[in-house]
PDB file of N, CA and C in Angstrom:
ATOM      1  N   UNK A   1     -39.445 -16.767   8.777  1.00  0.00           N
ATOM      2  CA  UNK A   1     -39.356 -16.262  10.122  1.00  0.00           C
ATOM      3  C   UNK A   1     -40.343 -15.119  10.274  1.00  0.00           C
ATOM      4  N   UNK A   2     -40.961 -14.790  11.536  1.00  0.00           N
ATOM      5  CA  UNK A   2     -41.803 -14.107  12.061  1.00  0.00           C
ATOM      6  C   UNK A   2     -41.570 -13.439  12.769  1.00  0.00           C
ATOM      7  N   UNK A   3     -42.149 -12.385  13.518  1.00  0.00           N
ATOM      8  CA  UNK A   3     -41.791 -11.748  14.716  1.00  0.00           C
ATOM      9  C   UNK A   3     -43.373 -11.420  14.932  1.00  0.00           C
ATOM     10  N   UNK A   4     -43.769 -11.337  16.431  1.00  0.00           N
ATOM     11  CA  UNK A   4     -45.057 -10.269  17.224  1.00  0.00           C
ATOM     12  C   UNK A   4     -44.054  -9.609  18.309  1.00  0.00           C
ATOM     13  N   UNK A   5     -44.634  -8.826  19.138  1.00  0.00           N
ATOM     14  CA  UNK A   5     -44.420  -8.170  20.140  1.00  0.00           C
ATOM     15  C   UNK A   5     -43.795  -9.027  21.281  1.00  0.00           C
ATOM     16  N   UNK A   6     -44.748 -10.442  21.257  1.00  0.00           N
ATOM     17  CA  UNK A   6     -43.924 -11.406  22.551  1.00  0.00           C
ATOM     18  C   UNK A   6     -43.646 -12.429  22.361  1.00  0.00           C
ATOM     19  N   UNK A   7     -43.185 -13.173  20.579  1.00  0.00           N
ATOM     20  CA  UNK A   7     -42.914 -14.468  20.290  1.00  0.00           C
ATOM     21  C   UNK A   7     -42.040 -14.152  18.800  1.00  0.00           C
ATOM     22  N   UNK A   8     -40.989 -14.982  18.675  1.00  0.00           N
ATOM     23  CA  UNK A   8     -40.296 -15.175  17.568  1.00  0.00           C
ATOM     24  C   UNK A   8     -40.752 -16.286  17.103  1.00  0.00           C
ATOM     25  N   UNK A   9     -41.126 -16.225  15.700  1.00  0.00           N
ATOM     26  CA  UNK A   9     -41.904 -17.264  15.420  1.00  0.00           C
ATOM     27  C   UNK A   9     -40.590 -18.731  13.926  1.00  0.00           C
ATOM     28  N   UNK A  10     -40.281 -19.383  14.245  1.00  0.00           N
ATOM     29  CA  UNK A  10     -39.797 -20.102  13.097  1.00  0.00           C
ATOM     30  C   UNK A  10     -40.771 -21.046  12.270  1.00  0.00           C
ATOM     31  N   UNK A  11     -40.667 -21.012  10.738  1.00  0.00           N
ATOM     32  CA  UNK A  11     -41.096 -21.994  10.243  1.00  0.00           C
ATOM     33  C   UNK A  11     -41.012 -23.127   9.649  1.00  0.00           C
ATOM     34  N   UNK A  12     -41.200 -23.916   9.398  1.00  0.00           N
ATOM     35  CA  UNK A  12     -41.572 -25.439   8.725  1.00  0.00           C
ATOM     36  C   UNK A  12     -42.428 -26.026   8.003  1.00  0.00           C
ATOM     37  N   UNK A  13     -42.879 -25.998   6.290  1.00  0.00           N
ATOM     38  CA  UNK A  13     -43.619 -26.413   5.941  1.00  0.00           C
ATOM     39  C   UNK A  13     -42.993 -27.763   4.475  1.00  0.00           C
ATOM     40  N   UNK A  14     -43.739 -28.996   4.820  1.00  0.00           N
ATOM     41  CA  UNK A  14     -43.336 -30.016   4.067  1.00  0.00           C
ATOM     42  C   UNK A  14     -44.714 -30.470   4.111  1.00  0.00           C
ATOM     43  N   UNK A  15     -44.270 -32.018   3.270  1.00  0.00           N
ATOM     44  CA  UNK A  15     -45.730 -32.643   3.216  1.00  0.00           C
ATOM     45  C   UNK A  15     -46.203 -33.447   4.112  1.00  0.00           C
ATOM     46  N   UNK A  16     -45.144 -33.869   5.130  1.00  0.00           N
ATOM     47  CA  UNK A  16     -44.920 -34.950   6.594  1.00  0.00           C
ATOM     48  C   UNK A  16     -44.966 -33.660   7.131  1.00  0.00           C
ATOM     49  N   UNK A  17     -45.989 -33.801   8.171  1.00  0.00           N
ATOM     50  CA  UNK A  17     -45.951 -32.755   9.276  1.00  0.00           C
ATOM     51  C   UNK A  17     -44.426 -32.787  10.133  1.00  0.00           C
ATOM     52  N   UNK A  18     -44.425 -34.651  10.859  1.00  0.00           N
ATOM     53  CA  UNK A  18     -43.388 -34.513  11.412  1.00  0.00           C
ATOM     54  C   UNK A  18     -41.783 -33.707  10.832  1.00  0.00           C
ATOM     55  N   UNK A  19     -41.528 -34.013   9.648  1.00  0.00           N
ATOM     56  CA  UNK A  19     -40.622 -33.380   9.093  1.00  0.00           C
ATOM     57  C   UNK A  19     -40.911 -31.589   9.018  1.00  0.00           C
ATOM     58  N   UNK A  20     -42.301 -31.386   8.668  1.00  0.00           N
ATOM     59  CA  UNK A  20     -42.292 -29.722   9.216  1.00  0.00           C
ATOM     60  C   UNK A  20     -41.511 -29.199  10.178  1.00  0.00           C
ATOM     61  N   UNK A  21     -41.907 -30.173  11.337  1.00  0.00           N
ATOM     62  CA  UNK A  21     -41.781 -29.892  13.127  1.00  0.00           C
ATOM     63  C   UNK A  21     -40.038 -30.186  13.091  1.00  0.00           C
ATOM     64  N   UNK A  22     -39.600 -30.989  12.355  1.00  0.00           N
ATOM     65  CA  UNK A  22     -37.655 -30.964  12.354  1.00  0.00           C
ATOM     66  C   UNK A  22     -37.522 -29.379  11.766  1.00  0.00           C
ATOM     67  N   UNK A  23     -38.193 -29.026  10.619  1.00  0.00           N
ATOM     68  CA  UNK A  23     -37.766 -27.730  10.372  1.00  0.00           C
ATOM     69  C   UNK A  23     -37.799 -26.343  10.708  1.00  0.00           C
ATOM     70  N   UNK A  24     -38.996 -26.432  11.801  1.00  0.00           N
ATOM     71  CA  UNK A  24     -39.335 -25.905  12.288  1.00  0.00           C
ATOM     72  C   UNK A  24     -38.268 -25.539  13.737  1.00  0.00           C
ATOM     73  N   UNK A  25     -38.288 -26.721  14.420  1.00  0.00           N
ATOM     74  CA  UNK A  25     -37.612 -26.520  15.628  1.00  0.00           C
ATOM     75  C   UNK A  25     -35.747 -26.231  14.852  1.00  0.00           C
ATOM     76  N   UNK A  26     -35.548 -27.142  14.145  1.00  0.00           N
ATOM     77  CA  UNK A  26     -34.022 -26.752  13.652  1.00  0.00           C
ATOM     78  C   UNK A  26     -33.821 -25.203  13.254  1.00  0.00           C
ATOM     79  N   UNK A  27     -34.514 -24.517  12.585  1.00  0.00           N
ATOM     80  CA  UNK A  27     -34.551 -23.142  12.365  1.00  0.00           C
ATOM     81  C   UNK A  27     -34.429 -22.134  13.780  1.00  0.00           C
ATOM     82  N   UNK A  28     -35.225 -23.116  14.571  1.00  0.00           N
ATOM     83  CA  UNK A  28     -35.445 -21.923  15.895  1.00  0.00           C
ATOM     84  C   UNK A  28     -34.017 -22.815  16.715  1.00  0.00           C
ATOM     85  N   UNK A  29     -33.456 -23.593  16.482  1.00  0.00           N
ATOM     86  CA  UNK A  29     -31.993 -24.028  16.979  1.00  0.00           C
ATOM     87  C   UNK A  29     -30.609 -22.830  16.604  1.00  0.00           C
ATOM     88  N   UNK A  30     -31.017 -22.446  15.134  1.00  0.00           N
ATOM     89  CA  UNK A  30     -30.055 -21.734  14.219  1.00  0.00           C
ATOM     90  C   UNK A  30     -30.213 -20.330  14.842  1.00  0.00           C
ATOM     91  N   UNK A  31     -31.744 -19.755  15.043  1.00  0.00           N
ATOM     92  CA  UNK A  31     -32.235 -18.481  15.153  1.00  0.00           C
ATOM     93  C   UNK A  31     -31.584 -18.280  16.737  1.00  0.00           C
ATOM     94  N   UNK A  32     -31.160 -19.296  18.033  1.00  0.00           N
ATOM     95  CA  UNK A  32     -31.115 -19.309  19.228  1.00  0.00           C
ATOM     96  C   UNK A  32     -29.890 -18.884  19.438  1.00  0.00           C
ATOM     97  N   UNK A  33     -28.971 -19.817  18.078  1.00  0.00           N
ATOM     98  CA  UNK A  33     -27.315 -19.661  18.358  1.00  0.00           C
ATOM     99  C   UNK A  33     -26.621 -18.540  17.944  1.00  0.00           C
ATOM    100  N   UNK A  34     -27.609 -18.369  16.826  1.00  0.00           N
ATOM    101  CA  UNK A  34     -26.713 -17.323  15.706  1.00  0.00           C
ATOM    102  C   UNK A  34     -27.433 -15.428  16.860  1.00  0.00           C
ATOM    103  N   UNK A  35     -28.643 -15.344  16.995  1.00  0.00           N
ATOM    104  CA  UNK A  35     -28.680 -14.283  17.401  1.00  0.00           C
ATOM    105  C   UNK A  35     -28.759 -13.568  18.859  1.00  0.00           C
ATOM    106  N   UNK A  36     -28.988 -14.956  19.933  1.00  0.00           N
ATOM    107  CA  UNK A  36     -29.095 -14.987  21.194  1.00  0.00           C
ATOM    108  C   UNK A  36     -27.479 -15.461  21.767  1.00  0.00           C
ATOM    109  N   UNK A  37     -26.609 -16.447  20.673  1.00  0.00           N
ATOM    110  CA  UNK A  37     -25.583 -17.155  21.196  1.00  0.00           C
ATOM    111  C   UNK A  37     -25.581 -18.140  21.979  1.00  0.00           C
ATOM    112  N   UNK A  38     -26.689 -19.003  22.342  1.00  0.00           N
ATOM    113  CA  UNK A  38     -27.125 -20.092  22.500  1.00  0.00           C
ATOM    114  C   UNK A  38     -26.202 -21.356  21.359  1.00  0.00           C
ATOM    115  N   UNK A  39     -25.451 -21.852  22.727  1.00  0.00           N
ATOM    116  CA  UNK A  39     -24.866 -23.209  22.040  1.00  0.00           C
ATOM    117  C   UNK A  39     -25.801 -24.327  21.399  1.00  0.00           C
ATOM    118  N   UNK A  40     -25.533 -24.523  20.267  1.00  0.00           N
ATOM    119  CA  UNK A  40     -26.878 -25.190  19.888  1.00  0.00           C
ATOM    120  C   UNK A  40     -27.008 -26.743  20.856  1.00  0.00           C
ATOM    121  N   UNK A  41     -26.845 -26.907  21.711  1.00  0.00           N
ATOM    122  CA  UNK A  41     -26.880 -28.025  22.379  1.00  0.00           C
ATOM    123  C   UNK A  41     -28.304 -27.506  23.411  1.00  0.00           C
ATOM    124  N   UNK A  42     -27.878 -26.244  24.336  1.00  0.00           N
ATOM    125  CA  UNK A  42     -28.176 -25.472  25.431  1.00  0.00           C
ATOM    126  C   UNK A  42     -29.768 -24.945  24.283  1.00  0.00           C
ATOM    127  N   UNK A  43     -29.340 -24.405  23.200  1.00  0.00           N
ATOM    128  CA  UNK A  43     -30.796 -24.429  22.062  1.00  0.00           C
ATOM    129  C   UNK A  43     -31.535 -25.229  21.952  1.00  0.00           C
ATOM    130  N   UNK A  44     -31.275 -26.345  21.889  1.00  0.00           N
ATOM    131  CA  UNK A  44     -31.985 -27.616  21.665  1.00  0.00           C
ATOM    132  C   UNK A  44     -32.545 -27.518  23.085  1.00  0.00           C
ATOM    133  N   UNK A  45     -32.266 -27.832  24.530  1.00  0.00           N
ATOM    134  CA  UNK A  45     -32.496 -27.763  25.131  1.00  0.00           C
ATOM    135  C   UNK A  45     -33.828 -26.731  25.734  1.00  0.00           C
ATOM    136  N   UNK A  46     -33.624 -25.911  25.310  1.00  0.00           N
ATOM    137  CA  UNK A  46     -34.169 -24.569  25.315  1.00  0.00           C
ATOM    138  C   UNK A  46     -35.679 -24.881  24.920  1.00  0.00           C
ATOM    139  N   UNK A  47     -35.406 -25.407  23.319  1.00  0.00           N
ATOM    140  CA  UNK A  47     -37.051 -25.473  22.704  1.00  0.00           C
ATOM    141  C   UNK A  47     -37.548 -26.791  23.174  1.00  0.00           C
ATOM    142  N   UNK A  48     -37.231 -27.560  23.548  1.00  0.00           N
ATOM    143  CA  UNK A  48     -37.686 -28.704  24.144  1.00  0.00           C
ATOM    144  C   UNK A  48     -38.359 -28.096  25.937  1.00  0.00           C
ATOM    145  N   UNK A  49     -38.140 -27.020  26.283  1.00  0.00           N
ATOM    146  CA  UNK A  49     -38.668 -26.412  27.466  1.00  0.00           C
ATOM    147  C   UNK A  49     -39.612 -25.389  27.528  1.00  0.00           C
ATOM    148  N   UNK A  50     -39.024 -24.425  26.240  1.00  0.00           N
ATOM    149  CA  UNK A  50     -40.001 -22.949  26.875  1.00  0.00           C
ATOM    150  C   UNK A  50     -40.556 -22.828  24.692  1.00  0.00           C
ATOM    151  N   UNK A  51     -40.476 -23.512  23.960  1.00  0.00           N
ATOM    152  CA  UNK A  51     -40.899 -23.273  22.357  1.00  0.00           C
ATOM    153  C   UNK A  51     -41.978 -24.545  22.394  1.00  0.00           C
ATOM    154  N   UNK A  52     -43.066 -23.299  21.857  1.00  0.00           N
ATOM    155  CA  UNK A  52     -44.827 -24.007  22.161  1.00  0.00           C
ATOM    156  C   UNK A  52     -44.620 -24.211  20.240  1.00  0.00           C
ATOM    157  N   UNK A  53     -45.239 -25.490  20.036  1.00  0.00           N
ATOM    158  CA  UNK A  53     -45.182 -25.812  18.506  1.00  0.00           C
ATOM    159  C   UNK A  53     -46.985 -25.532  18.170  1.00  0.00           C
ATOM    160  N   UNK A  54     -47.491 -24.660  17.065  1.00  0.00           N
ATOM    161  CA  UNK A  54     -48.238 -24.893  16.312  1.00  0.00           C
ATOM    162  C   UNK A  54     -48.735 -25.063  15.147  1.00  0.00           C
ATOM    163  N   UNK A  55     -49.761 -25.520  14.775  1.00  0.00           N
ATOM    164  CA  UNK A  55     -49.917 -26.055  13.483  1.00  0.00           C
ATOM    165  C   UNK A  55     -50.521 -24.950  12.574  1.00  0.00           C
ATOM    166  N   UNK A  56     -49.763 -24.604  12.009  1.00  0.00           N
ATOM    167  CA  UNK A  56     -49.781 -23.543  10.961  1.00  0.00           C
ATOM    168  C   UNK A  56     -50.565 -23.557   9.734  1.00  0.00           C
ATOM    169  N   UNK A  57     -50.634 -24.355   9.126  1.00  0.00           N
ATOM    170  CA  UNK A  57     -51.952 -24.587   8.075  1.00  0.00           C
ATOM    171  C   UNK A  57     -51.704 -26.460   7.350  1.00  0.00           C
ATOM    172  N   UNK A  58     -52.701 -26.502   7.255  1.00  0.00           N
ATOM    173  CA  UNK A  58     -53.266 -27.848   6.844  1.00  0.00           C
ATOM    174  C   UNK A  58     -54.141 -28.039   5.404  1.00  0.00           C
ATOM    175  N   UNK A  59     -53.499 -27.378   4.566  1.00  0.00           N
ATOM    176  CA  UNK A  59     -54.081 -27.435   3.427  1.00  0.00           C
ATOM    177  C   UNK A  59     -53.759 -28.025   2.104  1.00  0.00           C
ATOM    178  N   UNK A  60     -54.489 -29.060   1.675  1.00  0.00           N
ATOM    179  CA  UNK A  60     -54.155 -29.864   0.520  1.00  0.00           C
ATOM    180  C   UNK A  60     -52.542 -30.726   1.497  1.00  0.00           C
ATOM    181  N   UNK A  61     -51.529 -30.483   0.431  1.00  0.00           N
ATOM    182  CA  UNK A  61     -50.795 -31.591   1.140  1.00  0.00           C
ATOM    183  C   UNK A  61     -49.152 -30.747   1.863  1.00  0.00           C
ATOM    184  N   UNK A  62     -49.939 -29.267   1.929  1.00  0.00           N
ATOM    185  CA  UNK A  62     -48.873 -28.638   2.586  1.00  0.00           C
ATOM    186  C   UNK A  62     -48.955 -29.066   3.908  1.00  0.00           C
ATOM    187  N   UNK A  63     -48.226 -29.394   4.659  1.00  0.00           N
ATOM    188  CA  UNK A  63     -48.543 -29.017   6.515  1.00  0.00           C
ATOM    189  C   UNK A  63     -47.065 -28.292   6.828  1.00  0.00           C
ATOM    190  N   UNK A  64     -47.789 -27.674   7.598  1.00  0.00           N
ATOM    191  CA  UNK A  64     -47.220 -26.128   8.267  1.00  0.00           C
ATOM    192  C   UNK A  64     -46.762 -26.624   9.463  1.00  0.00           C
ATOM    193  N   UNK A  65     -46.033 -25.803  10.312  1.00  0.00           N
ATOM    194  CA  UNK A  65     -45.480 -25.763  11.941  1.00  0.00           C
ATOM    195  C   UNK A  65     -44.794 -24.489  12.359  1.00  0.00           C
ATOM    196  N   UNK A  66     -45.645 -23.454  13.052  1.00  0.00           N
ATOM    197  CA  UNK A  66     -44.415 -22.572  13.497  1.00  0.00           C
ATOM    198  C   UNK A  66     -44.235 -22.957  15.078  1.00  0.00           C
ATOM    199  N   UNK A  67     -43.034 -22.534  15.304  1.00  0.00           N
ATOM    200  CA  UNK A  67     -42.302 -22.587  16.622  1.00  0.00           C
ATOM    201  C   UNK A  67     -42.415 -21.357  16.830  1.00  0.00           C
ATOM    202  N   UNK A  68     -42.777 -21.414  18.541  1.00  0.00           N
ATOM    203  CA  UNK A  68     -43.256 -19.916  19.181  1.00  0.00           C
ATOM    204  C   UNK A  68     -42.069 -20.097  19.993  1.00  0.00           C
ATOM    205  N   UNK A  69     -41.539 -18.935  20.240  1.00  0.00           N
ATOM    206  CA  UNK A  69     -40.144 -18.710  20.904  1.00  0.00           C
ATOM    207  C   UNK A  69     -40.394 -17.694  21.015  1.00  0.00           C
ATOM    208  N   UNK A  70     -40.680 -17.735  22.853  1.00  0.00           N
ATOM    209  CA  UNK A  70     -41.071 -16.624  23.655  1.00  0.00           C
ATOM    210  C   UNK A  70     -40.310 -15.343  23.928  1.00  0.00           C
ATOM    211  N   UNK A  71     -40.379 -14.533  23.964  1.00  0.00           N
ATOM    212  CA  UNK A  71     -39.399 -13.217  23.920  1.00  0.00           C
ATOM    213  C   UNK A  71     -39.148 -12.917  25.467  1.00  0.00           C
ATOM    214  N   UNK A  72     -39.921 -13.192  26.024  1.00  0.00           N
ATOM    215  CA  UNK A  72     -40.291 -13.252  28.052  1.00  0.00           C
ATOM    216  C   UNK A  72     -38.839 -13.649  28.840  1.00  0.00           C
ATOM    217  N   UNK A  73     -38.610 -14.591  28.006  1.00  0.00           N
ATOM    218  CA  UNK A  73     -37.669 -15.691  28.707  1.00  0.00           C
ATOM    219  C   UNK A  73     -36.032 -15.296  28.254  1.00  0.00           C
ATOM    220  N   UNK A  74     -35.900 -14.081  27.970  1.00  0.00           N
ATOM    221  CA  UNK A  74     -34.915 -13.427  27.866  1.00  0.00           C
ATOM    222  C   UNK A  74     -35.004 -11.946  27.894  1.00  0.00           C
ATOM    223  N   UNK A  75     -34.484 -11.490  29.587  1.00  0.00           N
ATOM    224  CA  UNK A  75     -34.665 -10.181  29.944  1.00  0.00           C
ATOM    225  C   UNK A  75     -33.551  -9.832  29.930  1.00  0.00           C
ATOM    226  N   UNK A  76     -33.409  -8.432  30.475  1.00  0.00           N
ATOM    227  CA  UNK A  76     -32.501  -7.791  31.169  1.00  0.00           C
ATOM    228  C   UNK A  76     -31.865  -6.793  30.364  1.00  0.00           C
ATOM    229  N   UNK A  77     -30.864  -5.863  30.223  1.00  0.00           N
ATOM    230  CA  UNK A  77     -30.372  -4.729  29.194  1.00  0.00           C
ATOM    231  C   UNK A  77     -30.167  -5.379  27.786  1.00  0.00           C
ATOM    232  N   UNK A  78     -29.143  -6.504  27.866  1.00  0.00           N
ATOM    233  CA  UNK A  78     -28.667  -7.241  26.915  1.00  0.00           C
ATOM    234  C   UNK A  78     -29.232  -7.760  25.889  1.00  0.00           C
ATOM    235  N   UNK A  79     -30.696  -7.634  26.638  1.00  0.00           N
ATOM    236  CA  UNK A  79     -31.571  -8.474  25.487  1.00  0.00           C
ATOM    237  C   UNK A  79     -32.459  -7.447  25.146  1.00  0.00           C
ATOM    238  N   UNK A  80     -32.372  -5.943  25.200  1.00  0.00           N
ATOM    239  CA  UNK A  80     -33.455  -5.332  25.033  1.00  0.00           C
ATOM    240  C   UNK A  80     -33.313  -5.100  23.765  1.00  0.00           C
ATOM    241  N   UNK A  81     -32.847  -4.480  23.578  1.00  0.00           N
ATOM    242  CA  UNK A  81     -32.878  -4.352  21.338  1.00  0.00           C
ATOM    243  C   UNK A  81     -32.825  -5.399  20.796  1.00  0.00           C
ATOM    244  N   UNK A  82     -32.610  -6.891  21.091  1.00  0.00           N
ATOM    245  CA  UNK A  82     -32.845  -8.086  20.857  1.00  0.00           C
ATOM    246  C   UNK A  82     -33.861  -8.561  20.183  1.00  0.00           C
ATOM    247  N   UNK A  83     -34.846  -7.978  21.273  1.00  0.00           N
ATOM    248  CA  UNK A  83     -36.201  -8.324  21.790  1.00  0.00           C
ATOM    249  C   UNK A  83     -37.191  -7.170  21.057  1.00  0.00           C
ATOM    250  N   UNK A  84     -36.762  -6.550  20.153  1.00  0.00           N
ATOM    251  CA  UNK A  84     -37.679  -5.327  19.249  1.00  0.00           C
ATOM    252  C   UNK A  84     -38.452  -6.209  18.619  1.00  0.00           C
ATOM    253  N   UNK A  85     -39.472  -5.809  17.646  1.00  0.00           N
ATOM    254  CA  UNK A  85     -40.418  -6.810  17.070  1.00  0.00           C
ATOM    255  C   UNK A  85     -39.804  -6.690  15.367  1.00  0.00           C
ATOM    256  N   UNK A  86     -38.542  -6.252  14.821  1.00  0.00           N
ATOM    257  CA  UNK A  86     -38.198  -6.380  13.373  1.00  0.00           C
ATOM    258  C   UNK A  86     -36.551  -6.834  14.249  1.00  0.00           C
ATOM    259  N   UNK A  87     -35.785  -7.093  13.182  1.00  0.00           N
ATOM    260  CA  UNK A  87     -34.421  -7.960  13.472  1.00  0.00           C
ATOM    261  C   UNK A  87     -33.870  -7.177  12.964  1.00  0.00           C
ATOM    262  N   UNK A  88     -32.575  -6.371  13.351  1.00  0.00           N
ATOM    263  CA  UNK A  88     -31.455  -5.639  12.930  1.00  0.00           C
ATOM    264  C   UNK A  88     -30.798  -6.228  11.678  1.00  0.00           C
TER     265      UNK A  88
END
């Protein structure tokens, strides 16, 4: 797991990209429910809308995937210490 200033980042690295991209998005399913409280259904939902997937490295027979999970898309008081760039 990652953090910047305006994206929570999850990762995924296997030797099937596609299987990266299950681990990838499943992590940012876990990261939605467990620290936002996002039903993982309404999670799933979630990264299938506003979580941009990129390809993280391509080297030899690793392949990479992080999931960008925007920090934007959850305002307001509730989410402000949330939304710091390290995790409590």
């Amino acid at each position: 797991m990652a953090s910047t200033p305006t994206h929570w980042m999850t990762m995924g690295i296997h030797t099937d990209l596609l299987e990266s991209t299950k681990m990838a998005v499943r992590k940012a399913i876990v990261f939605l429910n467990k620290y936002y409280g996002m039903d993982p259904l309404e999670a799933y939902a979630f990264c299938s809308m506003a979580v941009d997937l990129h390809v993280t490295q391509l080297v030899d027979y690793t392949l990479g995937i992080h999931a960008m999970i925007p920090k934007t898309c959850f305002v307001g008081a509730q989410y402000a210490k949330k939304n710091e760039l390290l995790l409590a």
